[in-house]
ModelCIF file with pLDDT and N, C-alpha, C, O atoms, coordinates in Angstrom:
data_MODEL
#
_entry.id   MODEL 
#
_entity.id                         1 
_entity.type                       polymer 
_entity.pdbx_number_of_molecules   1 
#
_entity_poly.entity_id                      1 
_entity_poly.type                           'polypeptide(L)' 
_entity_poly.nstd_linkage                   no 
_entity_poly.nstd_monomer                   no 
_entity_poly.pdbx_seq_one_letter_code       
;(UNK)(UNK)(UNK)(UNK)(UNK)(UNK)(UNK)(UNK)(UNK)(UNK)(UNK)(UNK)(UNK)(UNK)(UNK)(UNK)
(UNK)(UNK)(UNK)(UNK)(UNK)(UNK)(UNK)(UNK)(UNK)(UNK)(UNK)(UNK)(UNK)(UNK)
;
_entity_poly.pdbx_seq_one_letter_code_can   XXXXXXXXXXXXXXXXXXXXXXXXXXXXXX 
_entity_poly.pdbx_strand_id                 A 
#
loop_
_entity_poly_seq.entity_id 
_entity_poly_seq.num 
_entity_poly_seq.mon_id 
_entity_poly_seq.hetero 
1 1  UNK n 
1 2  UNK n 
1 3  UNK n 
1 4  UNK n 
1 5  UNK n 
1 6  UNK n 
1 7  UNK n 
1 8  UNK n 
1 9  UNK n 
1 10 UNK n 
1 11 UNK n 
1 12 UNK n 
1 13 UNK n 
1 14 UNK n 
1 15 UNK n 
1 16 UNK n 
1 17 UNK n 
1 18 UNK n 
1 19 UNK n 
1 20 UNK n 
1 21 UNK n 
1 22 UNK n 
1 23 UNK n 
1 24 UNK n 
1 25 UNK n 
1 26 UNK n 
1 27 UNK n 
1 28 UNK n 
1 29 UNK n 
1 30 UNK n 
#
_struct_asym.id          A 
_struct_asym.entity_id   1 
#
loop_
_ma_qa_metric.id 
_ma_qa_metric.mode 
_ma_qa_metric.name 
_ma_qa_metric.software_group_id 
_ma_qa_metric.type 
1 global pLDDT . pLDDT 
2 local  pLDDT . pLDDT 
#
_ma_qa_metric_global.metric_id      1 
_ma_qa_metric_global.metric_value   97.53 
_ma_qa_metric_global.model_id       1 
_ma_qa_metric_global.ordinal_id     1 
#
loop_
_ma_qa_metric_local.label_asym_id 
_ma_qa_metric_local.label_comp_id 
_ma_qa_metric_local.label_seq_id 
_ma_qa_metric_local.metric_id 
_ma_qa_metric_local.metric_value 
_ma_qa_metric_local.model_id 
_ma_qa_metric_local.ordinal_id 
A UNK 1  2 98.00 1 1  
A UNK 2  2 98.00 1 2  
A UNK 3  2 98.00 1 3  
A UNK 4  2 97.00 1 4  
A UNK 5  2 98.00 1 5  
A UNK 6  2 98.00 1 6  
A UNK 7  2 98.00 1 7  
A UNK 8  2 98.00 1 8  
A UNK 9  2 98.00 1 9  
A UNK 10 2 98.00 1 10 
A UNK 11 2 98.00 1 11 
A UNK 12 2 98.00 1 12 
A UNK 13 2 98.00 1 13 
A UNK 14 2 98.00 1 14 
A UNK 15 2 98.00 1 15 
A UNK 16 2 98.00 1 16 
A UNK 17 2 98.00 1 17 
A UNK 18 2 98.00 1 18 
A UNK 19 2 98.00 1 19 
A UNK 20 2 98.00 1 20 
A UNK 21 2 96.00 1 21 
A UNK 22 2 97.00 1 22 
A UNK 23 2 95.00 1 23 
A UNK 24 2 96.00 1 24 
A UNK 25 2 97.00 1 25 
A UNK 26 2 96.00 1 26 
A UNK 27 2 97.00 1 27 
A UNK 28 2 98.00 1 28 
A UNK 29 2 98.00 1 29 
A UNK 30 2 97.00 1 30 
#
loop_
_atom_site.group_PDB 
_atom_site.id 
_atom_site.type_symbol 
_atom_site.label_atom_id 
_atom_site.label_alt_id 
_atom_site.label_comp_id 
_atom_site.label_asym_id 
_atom_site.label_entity_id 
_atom_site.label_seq_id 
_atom_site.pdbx_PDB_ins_code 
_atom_site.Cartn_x 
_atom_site.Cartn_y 
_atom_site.Cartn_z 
_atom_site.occupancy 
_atom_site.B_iso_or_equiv 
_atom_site.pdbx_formal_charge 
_atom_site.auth_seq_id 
_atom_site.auth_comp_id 
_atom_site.auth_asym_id 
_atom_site.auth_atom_id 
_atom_site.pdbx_PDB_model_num 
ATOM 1   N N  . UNK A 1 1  ? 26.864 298.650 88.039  1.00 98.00 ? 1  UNK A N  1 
ATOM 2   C CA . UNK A 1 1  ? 27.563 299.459 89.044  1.00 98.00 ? 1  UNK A CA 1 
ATOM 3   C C  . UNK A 1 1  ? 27.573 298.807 90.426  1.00 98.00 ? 1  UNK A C  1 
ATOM 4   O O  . UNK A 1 1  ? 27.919 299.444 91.421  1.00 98.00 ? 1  UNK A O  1 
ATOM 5   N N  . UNK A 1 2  ? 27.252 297.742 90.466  1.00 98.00 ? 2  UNK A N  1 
ATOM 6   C CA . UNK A 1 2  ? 26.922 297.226 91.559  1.00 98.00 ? 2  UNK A CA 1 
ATOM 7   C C  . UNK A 1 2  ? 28.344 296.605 92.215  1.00 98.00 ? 2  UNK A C  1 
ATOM 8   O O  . UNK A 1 2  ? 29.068 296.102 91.356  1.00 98.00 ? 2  UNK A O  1 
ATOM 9   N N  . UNK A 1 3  ? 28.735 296.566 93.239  1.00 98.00 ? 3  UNK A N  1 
ATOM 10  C CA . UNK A 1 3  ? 30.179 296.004 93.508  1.00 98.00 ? 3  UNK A CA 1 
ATOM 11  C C  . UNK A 1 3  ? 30.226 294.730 93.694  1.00 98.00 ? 3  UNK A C  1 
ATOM 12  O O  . UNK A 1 3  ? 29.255 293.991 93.528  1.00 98.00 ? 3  UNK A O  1 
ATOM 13  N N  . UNK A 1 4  ? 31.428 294.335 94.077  1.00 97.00 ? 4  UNK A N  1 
ATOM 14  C CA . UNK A 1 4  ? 31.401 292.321 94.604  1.00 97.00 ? 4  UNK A CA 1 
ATOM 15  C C  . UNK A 1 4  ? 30.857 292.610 95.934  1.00 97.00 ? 4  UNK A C  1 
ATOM 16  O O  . UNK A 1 4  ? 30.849 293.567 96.709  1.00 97.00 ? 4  UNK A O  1 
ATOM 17  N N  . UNK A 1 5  ? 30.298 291.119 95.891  1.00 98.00 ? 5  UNK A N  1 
ATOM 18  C CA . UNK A 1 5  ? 29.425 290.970 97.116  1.00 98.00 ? 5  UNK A CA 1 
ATOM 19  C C  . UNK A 1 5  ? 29.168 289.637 97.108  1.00 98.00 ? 5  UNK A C  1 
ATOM 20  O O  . UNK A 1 5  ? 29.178 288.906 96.117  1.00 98.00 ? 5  UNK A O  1 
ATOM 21  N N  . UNK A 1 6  ? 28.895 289.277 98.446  1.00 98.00 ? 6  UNK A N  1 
ATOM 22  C CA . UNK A 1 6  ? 28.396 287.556 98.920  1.00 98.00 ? 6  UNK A CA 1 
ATOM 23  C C  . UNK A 1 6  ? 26.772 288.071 99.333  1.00 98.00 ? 6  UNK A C  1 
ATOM 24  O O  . UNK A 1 6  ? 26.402 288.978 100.079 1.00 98.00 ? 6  UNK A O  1 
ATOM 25  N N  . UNK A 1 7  ? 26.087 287.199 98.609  1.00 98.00 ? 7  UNK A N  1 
ATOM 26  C CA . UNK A 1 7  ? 24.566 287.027 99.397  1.00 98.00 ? 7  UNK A CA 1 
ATOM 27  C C  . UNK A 1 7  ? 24.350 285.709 99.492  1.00 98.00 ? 7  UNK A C  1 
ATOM 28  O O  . UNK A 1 7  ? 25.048 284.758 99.139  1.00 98.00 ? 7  UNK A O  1 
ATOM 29  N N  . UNK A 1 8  ? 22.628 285.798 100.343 1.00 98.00 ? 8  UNK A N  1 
ATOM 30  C CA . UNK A 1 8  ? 22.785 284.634 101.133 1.00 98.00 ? 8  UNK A CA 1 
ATOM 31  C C  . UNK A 1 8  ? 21.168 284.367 101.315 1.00 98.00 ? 8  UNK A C  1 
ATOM 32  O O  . UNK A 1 8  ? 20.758 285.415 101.813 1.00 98.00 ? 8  UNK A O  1 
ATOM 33  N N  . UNK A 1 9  ? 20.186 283.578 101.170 1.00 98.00 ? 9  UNK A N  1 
ATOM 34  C CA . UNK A 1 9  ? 18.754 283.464 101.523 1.00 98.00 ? 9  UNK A CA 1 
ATOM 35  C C  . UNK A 1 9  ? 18.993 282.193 102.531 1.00 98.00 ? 9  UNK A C  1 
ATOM 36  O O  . UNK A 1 9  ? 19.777 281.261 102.349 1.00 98.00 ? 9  UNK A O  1 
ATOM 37  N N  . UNK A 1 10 ? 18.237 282.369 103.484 1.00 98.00 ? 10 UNK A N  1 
ATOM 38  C CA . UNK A 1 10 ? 17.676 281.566 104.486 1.00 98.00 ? 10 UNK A CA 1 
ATOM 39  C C  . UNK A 1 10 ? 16.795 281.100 104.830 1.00 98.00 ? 10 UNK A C  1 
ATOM 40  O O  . UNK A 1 10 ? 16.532 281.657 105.897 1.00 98.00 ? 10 UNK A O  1 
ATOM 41  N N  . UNK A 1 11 ? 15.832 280.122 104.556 1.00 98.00 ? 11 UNK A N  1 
ATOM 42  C CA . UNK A 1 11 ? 14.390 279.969 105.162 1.00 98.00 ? 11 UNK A CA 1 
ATOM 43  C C  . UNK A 1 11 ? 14.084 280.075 106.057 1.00 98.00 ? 11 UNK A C  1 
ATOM 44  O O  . UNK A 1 11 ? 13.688 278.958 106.390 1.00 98.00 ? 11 UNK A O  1 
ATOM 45  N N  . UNK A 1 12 ? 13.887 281.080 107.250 1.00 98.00 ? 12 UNK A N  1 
ATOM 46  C CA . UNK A 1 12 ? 13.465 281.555 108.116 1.00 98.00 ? 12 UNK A CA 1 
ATOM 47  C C  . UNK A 1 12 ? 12.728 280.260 108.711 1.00 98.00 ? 12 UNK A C  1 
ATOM 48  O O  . UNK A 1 12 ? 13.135 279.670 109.712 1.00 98.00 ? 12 UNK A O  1 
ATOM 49  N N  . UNK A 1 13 ? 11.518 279.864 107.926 1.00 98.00 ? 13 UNK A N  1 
ATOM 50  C CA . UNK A 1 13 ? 10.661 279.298 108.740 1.00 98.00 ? 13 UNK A CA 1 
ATOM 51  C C  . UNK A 1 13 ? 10.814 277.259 109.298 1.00 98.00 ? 13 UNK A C  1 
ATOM 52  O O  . UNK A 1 13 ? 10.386 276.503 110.170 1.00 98.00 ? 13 UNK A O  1 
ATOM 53  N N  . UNK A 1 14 ? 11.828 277.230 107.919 1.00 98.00 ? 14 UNK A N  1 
ATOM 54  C CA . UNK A 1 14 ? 12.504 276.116 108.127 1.00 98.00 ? 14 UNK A CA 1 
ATOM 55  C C  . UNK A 1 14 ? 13.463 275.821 109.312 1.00 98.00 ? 14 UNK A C  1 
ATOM 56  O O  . UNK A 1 14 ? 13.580 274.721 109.852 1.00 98.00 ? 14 UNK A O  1 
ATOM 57  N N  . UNK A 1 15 ? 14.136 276.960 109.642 1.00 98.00 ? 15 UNK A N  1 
ATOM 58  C CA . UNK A 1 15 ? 15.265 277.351 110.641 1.00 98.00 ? 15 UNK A CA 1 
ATOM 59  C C  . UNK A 1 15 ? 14.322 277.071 112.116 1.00 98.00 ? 15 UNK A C  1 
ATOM 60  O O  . UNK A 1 15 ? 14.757 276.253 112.926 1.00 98.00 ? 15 UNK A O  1 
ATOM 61  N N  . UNK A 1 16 ? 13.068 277.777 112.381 1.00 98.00 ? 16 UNK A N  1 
ATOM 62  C CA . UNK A 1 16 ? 12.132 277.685 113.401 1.00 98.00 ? 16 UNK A CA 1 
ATOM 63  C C  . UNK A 1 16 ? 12.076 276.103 113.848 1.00 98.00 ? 16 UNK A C  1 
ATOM 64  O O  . UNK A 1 16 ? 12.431 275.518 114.872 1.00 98.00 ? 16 UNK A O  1 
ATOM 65  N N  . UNK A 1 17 ? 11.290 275.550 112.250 1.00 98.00 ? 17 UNK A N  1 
ATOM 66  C CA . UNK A 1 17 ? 10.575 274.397 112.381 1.00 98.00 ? 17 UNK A CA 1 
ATOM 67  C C  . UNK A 1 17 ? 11.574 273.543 113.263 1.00 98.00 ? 17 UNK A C  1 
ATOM 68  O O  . UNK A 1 17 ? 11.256 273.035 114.338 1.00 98.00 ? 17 UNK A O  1 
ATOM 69  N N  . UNK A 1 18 ? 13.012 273.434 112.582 1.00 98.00 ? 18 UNK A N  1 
ATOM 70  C CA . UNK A 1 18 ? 14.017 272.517 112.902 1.00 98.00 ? 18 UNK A CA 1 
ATOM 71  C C  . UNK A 1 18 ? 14.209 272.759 114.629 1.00 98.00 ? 18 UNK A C  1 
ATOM 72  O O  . UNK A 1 18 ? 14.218 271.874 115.485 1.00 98.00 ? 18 UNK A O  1 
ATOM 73  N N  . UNK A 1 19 ? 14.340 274.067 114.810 1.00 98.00 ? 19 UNK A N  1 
ATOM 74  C CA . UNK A 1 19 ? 14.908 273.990 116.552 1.00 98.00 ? 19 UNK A CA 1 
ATOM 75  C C  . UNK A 1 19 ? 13.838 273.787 117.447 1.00 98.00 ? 19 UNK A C  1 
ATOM 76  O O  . UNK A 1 19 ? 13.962 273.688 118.667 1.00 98.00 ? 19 UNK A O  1 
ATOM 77  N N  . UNK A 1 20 ? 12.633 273.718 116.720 1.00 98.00 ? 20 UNK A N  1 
ATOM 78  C CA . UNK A 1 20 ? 11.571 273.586 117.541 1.00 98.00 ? 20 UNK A CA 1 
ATOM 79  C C  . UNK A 1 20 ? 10.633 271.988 117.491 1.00 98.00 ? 20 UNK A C  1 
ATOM 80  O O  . UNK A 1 20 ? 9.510  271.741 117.931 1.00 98.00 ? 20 UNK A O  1 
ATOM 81  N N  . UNK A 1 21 ? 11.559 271.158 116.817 1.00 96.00 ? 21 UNK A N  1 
ATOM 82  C CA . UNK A 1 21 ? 11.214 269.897 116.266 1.00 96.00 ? 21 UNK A CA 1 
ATOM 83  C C  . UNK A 1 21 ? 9.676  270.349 115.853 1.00 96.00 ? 21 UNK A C  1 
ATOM 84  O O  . UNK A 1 21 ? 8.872  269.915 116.678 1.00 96.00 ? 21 UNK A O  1 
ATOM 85  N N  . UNK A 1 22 ? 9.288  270.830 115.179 1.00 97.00 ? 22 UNK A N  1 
ATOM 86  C CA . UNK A 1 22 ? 7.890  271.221 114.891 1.00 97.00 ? 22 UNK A CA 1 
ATOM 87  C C  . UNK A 1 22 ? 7.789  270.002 113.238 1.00 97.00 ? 22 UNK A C  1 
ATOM 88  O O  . UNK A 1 22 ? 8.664  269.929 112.375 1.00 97.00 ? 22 UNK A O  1 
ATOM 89  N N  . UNK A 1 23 ? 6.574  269.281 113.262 1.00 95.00 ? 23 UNK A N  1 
ATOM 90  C CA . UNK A 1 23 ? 6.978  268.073 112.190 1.00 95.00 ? 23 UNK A CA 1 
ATOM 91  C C  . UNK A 1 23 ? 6.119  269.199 110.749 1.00 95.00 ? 23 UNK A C  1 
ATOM 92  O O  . UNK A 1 23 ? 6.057  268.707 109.622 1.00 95.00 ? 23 UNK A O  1 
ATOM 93  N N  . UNK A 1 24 ? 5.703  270.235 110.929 1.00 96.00 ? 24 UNK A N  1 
ATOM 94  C CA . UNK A 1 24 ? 5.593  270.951 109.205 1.00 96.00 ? 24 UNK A CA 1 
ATOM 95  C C  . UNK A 1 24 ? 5.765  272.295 109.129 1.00 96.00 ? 24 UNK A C  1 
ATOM 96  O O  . UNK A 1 24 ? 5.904  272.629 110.305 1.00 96.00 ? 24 UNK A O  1 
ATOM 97  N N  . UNK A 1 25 ? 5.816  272.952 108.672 1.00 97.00 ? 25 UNK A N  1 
ATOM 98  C CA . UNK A 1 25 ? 6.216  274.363 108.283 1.00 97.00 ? 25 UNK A CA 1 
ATOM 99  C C  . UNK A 1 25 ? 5.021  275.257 108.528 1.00 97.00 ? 25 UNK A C  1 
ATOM 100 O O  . UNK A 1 25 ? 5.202  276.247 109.237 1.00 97.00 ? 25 UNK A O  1 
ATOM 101 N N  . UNK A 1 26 ? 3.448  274.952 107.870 1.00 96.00 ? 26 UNK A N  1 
ATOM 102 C CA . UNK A 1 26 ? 2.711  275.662 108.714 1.00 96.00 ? 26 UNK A CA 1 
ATOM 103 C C  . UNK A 1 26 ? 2.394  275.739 110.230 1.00 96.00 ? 26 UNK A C  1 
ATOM 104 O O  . UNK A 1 26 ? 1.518  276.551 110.526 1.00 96.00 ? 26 UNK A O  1 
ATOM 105 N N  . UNK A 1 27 ? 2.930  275.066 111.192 1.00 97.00 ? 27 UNK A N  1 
ATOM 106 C CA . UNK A 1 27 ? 3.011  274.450 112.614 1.00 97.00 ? 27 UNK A CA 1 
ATOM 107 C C  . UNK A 1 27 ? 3.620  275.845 113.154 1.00 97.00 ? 27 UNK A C  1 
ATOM 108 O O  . UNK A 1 27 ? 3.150  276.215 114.230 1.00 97.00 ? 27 UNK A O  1 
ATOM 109 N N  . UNK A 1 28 ? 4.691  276.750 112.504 1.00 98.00 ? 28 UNK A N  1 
ATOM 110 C CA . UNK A 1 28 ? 5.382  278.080 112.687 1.00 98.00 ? 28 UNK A CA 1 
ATOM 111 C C  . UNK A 1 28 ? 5.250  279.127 111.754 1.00 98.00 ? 28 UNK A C  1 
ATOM 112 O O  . UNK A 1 28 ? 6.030  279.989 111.350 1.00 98.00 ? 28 UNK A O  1 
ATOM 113 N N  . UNK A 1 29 ? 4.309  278.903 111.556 1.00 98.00 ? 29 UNK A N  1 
ATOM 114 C CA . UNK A 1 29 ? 3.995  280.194 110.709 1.00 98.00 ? 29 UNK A CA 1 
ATOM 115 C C  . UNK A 1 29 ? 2.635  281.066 111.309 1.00 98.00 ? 29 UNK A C  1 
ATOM 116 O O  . UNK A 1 29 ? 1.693  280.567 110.693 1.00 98.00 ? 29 UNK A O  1 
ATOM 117 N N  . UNK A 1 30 ? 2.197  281.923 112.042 1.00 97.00 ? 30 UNK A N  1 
ATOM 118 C CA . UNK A 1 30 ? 1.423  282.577 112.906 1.00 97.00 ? 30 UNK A CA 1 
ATOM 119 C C  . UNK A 1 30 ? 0.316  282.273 111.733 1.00 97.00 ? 30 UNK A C  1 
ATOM 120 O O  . UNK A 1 30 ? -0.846 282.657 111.867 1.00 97.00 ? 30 UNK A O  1 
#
């Protein structure tokens, strides 16, 4: 029953790392 639809996942923490030139993923993760 579900209708058409677009989805979408994002890595959040990847997205951080990148604008924040941060060089690993735990570096943005609290």
């Amino acid at each position: 029953i579900m209708p058409a639809a677009a989805g979408i996942a994002l890595g959040f923490d990847r997205l951080v790392m990148l604008a924040t030139g941060a060089p690993r993923i735990d570096d943005v993760i609290w």
